[in-house]
C-alpha atoms as a PDB file:
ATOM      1  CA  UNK A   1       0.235  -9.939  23.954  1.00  0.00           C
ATOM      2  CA  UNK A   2       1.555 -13.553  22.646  1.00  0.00           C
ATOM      3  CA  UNK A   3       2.772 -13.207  18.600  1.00  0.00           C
ATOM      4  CA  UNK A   4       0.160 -16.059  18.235  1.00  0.00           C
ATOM      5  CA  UNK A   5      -2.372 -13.952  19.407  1.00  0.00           C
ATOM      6  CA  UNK A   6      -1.559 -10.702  17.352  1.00  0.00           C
ATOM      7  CA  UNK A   7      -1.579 -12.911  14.230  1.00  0.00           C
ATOM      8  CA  UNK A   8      -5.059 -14.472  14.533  1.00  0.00           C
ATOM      9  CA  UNK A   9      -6.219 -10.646  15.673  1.00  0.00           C
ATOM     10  CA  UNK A  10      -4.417  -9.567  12.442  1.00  0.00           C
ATOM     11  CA  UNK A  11      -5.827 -12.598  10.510  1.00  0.00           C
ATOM     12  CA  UNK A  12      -9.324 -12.170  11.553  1.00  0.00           C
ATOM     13  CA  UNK A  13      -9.134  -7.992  10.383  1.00  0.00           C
ATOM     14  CA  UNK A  14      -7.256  -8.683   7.192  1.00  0.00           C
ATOM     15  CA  UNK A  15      -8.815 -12.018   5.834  1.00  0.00           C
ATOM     16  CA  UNK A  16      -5.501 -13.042   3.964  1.00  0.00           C
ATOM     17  CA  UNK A  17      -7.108 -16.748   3.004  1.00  0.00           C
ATOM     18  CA  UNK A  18      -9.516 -15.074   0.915  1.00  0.00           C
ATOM     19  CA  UNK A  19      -6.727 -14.047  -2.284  1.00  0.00           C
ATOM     20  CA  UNK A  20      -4.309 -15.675  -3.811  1.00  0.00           C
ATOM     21  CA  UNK A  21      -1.199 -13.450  -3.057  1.00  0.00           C
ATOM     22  CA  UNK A  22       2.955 -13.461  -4.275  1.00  0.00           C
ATOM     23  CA  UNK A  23       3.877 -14.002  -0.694  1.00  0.00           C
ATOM     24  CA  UNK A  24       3.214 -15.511   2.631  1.00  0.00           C
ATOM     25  CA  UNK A  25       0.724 -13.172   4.653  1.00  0.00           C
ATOM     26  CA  UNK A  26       1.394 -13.191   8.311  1.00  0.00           C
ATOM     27  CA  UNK A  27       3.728 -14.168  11.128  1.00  0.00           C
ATOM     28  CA  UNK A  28       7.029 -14.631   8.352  1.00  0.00           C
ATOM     29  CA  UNK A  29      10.092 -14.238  11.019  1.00  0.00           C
ATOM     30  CA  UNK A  30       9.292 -15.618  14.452  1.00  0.00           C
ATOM     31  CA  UNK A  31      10.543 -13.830  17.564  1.00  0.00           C
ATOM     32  CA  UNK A  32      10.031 -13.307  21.138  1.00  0.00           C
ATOM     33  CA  UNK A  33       6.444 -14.702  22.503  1.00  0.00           C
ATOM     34  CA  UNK A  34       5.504 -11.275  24.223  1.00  0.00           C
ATOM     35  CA  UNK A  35       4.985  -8.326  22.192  1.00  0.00           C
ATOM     36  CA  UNK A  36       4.771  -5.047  23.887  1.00  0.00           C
ATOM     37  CA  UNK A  37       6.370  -2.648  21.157  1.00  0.00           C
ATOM     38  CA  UNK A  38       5.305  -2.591  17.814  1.00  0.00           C
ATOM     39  CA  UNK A  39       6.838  -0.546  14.647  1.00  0.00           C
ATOM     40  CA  UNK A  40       4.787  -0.113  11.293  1.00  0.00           C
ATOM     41  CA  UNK A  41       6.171   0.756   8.361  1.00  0.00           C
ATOM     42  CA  UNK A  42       5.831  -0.010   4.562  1.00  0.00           C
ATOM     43  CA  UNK A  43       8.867  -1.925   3.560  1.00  0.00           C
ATOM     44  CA  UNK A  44      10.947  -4.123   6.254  1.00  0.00           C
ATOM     45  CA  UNK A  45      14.149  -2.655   4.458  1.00  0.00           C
ATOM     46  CA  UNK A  46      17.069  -2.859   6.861  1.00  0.00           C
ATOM     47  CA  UNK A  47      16.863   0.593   7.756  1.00  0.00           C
ATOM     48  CA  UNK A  48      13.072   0.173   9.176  1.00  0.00           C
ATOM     49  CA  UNK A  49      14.639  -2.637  11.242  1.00  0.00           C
ATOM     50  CA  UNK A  50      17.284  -0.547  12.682  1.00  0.00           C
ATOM     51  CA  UNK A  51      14.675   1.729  13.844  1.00  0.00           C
ATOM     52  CA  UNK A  52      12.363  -0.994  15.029  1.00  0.00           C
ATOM     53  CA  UNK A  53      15.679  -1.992  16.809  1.00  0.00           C
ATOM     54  CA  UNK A  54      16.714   0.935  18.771  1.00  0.00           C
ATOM     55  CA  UNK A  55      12.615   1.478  19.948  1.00  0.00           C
ATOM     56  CA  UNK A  56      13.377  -1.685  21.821  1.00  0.00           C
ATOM     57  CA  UNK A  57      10.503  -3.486  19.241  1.00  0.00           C
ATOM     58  CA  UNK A  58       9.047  -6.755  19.667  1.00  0.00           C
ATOM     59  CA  UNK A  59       7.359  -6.769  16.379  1.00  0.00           C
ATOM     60  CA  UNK A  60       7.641  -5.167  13.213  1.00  0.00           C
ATOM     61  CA  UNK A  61       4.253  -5.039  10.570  1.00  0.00           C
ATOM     62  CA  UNK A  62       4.950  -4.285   7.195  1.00  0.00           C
ATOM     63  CA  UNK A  63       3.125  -3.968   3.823  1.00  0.00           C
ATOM     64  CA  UNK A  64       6.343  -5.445   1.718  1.00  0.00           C
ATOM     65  CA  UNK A  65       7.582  -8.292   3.722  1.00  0.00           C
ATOM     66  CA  UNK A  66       9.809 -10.809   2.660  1.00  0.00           C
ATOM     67  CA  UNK A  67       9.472 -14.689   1.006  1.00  0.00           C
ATOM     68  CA  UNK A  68       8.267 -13.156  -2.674  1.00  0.00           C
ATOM     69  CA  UNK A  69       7.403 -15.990  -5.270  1.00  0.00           C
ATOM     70  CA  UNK A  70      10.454 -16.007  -7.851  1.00  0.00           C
ATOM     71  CA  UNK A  71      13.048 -14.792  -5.470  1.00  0.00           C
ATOM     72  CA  UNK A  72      16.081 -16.451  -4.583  1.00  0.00           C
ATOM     73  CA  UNK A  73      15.502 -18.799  -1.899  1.00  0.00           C
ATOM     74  CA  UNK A  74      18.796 -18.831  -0.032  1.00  0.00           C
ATOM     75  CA  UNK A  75      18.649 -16.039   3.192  1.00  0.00           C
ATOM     76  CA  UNK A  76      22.090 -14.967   2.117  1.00  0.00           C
ATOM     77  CA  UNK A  77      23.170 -11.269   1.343  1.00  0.00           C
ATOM     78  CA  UNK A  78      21.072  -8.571   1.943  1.00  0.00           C
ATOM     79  CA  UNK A  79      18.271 -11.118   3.125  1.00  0.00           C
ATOM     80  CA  UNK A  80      20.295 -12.381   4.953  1.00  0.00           C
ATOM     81  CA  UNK A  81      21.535  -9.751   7.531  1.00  0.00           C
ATOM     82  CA  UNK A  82      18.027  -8.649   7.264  1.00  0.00           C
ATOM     83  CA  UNK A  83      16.663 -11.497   9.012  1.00  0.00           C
ATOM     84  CA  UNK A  84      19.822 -12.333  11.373  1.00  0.00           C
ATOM     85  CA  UNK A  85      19.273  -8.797  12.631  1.00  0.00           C
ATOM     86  CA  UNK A  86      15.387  -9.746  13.537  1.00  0.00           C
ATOM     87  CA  UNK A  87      16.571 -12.931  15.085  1.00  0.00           C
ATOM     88  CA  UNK A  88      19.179 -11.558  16.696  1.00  0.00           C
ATOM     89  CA  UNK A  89      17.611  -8.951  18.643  1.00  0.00           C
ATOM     90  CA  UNK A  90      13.845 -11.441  18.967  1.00  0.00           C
ATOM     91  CA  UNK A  91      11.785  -9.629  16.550  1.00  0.00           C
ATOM     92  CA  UNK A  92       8.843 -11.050  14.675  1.00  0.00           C
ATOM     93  CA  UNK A  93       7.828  -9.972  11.242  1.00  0.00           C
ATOM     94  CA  UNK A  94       4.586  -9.676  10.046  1.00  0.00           C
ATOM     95  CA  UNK A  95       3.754  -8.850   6.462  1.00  0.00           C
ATOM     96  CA  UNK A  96       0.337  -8.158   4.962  1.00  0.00           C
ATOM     97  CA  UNK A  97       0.567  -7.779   1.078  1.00  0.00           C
ATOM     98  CA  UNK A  98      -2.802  -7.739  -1.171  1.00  0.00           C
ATOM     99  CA  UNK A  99      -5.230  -8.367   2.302  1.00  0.00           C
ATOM    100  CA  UNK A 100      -3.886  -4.841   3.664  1.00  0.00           C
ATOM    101  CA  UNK A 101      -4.335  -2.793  -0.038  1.00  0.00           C
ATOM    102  CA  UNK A 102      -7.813  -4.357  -0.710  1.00  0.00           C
ATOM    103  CA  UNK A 103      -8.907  -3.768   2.816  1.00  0.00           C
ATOM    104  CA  UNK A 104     -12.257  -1.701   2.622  1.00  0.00           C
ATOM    105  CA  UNK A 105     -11.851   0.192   5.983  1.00  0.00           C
ATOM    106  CA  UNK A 106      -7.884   0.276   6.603  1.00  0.00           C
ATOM    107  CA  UNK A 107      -6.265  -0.939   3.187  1.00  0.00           C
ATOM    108  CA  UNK A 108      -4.200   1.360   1.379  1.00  0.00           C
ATOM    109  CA  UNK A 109      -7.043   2.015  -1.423  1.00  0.00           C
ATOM    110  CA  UNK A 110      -9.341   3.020   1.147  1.00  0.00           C
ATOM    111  CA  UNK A 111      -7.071   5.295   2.578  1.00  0.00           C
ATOM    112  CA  UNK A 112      -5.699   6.998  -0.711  1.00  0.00           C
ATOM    113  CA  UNK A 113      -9.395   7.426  -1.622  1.00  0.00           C
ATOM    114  CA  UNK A 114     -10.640   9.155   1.843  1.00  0.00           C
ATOM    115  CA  UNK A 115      -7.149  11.022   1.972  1.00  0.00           C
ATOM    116  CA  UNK A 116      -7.849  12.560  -2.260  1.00  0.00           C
ATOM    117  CA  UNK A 117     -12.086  12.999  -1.469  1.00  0.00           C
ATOM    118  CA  UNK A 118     -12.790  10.588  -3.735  1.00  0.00           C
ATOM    119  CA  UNK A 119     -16.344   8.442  -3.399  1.00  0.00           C
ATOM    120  CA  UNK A 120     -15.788   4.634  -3.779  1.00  0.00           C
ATOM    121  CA  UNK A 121     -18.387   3.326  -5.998  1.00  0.00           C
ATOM    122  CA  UNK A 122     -16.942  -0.192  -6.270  1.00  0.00           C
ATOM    123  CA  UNK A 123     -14.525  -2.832  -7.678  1.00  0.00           C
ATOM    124  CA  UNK A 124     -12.789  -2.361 -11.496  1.00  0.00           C
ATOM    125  CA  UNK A 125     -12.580  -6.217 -11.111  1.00  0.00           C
ATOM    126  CA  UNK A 126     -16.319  -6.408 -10.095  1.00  0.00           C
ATOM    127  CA  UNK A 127     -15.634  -8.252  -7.398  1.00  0.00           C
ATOM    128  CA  UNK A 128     -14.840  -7.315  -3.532  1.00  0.00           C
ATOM    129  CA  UNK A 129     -11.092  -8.685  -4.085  1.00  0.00           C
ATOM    130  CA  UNK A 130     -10.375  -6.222  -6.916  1.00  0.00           C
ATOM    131  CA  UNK A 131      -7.149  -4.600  -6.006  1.00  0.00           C
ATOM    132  CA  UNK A 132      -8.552  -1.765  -8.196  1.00  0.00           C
ATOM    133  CA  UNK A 133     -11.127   0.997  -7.403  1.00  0.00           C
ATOM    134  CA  UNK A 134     -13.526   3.223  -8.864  1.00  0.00           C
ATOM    135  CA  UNK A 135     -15.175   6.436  -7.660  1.00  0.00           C
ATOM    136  CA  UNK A 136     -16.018   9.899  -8.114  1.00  0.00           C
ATOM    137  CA  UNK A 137     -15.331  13.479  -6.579  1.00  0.00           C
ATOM    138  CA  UNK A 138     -17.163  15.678  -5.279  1.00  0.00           C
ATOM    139  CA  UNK A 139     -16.528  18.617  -8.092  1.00  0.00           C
ATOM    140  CA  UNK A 140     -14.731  18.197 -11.565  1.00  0.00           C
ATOM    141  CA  UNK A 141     -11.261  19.264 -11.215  1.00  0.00           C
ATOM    142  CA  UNK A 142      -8.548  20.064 -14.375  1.00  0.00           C
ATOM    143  CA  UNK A 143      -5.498  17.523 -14.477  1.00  0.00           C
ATOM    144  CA  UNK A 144      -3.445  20.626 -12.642  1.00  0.00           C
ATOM    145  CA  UNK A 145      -5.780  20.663  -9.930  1.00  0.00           C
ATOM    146  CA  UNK A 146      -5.423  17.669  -9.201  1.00  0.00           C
ATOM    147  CA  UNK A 147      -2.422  17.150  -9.525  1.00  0.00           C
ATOM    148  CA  UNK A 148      -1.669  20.034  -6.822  1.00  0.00           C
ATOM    149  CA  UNK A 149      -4.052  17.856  -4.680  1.00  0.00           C
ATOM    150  CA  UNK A 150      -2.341  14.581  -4.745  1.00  0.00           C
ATOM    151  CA  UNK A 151       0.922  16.767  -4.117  1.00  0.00           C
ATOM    152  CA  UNK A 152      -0.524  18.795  -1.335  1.00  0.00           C
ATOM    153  CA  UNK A 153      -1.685  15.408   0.486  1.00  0.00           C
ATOM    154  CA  UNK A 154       0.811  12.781  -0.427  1.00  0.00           C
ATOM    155  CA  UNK A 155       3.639  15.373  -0.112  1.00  0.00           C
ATOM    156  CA  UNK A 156       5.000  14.006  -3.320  1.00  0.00           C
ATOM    157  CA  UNK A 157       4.221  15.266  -6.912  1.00  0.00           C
ATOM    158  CA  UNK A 158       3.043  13.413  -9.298  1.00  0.00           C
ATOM    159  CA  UNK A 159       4.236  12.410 -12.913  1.00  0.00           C
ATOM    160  CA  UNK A 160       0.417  13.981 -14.816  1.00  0.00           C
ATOM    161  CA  UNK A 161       0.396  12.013 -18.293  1.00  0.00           C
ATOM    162  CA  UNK A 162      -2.372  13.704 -19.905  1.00  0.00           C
ATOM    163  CA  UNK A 163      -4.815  12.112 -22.933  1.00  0.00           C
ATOM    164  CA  UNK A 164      -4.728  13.945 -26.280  1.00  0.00           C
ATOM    165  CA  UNK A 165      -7.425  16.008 -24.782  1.00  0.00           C
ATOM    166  CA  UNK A 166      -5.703  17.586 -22.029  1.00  0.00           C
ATOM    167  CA  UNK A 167      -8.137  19.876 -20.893  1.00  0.00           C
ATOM    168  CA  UNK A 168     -10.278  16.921 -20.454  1.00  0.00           C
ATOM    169  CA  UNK A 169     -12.415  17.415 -17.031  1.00  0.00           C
ATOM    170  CA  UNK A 170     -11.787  15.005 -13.930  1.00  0.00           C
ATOM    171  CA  UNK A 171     -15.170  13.588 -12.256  1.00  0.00           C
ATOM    172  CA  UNK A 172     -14.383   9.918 -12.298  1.00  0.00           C
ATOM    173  CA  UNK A 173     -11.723   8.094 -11.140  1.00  0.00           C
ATOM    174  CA  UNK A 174      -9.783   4.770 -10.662  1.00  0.00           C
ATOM    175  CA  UNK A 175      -6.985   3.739  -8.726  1.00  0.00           C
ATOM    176  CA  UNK A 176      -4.635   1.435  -7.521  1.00  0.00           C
ATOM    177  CA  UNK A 177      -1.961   2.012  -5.099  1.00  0.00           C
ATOM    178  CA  UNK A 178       1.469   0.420  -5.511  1.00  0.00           C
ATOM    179  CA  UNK A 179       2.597  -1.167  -9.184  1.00  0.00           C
ATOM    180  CA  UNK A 180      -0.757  -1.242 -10.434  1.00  0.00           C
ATOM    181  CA  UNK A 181      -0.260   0.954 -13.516  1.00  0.00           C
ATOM    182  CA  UNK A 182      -1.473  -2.158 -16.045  1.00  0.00           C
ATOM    183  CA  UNK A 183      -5.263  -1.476 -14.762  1.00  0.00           C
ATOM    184  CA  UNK A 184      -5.247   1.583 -16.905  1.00  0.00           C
ATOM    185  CA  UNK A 185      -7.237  -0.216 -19.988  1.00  0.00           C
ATOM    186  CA  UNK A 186      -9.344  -1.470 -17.236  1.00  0.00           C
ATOM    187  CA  UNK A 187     -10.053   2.142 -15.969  1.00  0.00           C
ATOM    188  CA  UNK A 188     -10.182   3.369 -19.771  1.00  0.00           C
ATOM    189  CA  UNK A 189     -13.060   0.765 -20.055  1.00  0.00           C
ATOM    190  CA  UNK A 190     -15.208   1.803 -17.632  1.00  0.00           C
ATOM    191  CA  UNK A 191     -15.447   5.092 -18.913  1.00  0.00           C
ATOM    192  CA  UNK A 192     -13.655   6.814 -16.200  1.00  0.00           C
ATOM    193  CA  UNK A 193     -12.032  10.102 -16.481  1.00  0.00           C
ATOM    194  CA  UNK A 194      -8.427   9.638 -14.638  1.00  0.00           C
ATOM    195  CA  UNK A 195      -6.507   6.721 -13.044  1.00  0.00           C
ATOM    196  CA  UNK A 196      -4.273   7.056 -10.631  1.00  0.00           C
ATOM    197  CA  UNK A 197      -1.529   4.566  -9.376  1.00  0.00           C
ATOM    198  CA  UNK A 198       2.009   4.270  -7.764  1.00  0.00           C
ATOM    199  CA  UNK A 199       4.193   3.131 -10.706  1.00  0.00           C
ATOM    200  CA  UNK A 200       4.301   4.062 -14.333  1.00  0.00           C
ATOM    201  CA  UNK A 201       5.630   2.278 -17.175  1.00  0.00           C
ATOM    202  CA  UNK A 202       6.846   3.230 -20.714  1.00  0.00           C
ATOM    203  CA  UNK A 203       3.596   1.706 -22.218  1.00  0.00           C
ATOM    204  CA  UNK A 204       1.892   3.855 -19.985  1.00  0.00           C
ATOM    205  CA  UNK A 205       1.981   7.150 -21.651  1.00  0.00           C
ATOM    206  CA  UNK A 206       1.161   5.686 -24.556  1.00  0.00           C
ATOM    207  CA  UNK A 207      -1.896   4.155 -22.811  1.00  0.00           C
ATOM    208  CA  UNK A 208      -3.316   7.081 -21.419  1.00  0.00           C
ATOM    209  CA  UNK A 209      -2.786   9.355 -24.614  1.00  0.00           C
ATOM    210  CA  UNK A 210      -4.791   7.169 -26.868  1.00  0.00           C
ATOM    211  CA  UNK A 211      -6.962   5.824 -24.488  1.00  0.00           C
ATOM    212  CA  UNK A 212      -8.540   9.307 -23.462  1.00  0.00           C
ATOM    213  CA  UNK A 213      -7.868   9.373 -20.166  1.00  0.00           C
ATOM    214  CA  UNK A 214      -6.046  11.247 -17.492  1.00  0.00           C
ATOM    215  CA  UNK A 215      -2.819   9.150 -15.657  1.00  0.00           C
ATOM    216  CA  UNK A 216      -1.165  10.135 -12.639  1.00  0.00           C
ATOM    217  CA  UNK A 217       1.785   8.542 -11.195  1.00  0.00           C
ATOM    218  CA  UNK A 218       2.223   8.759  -7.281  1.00  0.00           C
ATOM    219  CA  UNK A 219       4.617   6.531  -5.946  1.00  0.00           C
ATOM    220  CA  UNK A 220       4.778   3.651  -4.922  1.00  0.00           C
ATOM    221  CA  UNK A 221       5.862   4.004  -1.340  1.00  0.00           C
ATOM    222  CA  UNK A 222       3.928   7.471  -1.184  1.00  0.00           C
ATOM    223  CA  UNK A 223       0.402   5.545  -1.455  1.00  0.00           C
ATOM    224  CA  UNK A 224       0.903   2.582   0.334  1.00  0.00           C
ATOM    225  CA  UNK A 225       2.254   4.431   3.540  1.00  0.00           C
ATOM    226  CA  UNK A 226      -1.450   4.745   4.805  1.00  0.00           C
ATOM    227  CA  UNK A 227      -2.770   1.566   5.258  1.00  0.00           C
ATOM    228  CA  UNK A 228      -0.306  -0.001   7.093  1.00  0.00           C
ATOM    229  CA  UNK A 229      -0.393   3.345   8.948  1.00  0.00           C
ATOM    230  CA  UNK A 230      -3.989   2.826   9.600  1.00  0.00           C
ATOM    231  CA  UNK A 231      -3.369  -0.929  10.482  1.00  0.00           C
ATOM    232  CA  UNK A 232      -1.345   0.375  13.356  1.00  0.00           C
ATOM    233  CA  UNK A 233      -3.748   3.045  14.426  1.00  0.00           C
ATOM    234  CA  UNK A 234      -6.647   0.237  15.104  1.00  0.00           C
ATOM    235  CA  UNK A 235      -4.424  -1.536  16.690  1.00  0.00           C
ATOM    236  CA  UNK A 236      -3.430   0.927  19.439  1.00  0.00           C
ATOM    237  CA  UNK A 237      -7.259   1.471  19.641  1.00  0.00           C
ATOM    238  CA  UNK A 238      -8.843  -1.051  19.788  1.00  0.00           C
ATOM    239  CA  UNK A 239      -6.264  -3.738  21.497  1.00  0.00           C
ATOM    240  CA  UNK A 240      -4.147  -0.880  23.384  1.00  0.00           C
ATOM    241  CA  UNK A 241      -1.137  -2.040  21.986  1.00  0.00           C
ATOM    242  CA  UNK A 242       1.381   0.230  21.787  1.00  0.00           C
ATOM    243  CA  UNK A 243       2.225   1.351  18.441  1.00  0.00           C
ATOM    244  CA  UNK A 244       4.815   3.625  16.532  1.00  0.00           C
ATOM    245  CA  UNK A 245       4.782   4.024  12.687  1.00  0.00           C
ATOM    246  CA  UNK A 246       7.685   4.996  10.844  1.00  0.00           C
ATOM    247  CA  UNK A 247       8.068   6.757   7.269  1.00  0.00           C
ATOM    248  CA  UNK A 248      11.750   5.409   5.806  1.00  0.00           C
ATOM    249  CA  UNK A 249      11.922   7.568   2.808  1.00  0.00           C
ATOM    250  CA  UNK A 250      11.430   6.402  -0.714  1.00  0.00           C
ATOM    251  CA  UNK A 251      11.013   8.745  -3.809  1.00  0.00           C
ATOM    252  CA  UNK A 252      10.034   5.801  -5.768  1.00  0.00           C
END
């Protein structure tokens, strides 16, 4: 398949012209024409390249690509060996930031809610762009059950902040995967019983404590892996592409 082509396939799935985002979405690093090998992964870090390398890839889709607003511009450094080593060996780079979490089928809100049973109800934002959810499970759960749940599935354990009222029952809940840990008022708004993100921040305890509800901390890396994860997956079925996702570890 032509690069040109993936990216309008990609384009046309994601809808990256309908949000405002902190970096380009799409084709960012140029490579070879023909793409026949394709790594996905969540952060093109120089060790996912070095793996997309020795597959022999033509084309590398991450969820954290590169060209953030407010970074240094010069490709020096780190950025810089990052992107001489996709040049070098024809690689393109395609990043999908906010298109791929808000995605309804494959984004990585979708995913954390259909991997932790959780019923999506709609849009903290009230709109279809919100990069936060809301939903509700199936059965109430106590803030140790489910925090063994997101363990059990994510394979990482969360940091539980529980509100003053810690025995406090878990029916409703918001989320927002990645650095999203600010939506929390938002969440406490709505009524809702727990919010879950990736990050956590000092404020954040205090947040949740007098706010009444239930905050759990999942990683950042550990719920974004699965929409880019999914990304990949249509791809290989639908456009019979072939396809390899790979999990660099990150306890953050």
């Amino acid at each position: 398949m032509n690069n040109l082509q993936l990216e309008k396939i990609l384009n046309e799935k994601l809808s990256p012209q309908l949000i405002k985002d902190y970096s380009p979405n799409g084709l960012q690093v140029e490579g070879g024409e023909q793409i026949k090998k394709i790594v996905t992964g969540v952060t093109a870090s120089q060790a996912l390249i070095d793996k997309a390398v020795d597959l022999g890839a033509d084309a590398l889709l991450v969820h954290h690509g590169y060209f953030w607003k407010g970074e240094p511009e010069p490709i020096r450094g780190m950025k810089g060996k990052r992107i001489r080593t996709l040049i070098k060996h024809d690689i393109n780079l395609f990043g999908y930031h906010l298109p791929l979490d808000i995605h309804p089928e494959l984004g990585n809100n979708a995913e954390l809610a259909r991997l932790l049973e959780i019923e999506v109800e709609g849009g903290l934002e009230g709109h279809p762009q919100s990069v936060a959810m809301y939903g509700r499970l199936k059965q109430p759960v106590t803030g140790a059950e489910f925090t063994a749940r997101i363990d059990a599935i994510l394979k990482r354990k969360p940091l539980h902040i529980a509100p003053e009222r810690a025995e406090k029952l878990i029916e409703t809940v918001g989320w927002c995967t990645g650095g999203g840990q600010d939506y929390i008022e938002l969440a406490a708004q709505h009524g809702l019983d727990a919010f879950i993100s990736g990050e956590i921040s000092e404020r954040t305890t205090y947040s949740a404590r007098e706010l009444d509800i239930h905050y759990f901390a999942a990683g950042h890396h550990a719920t974004e892996r699965y929409g880019i994860k999914a990304l990949g997956e249509w791809l290989a079925n639908e456009h019979g592409l072939d396809v390899t996702f790979i999990d660099i570890d990150n306890p953050v």
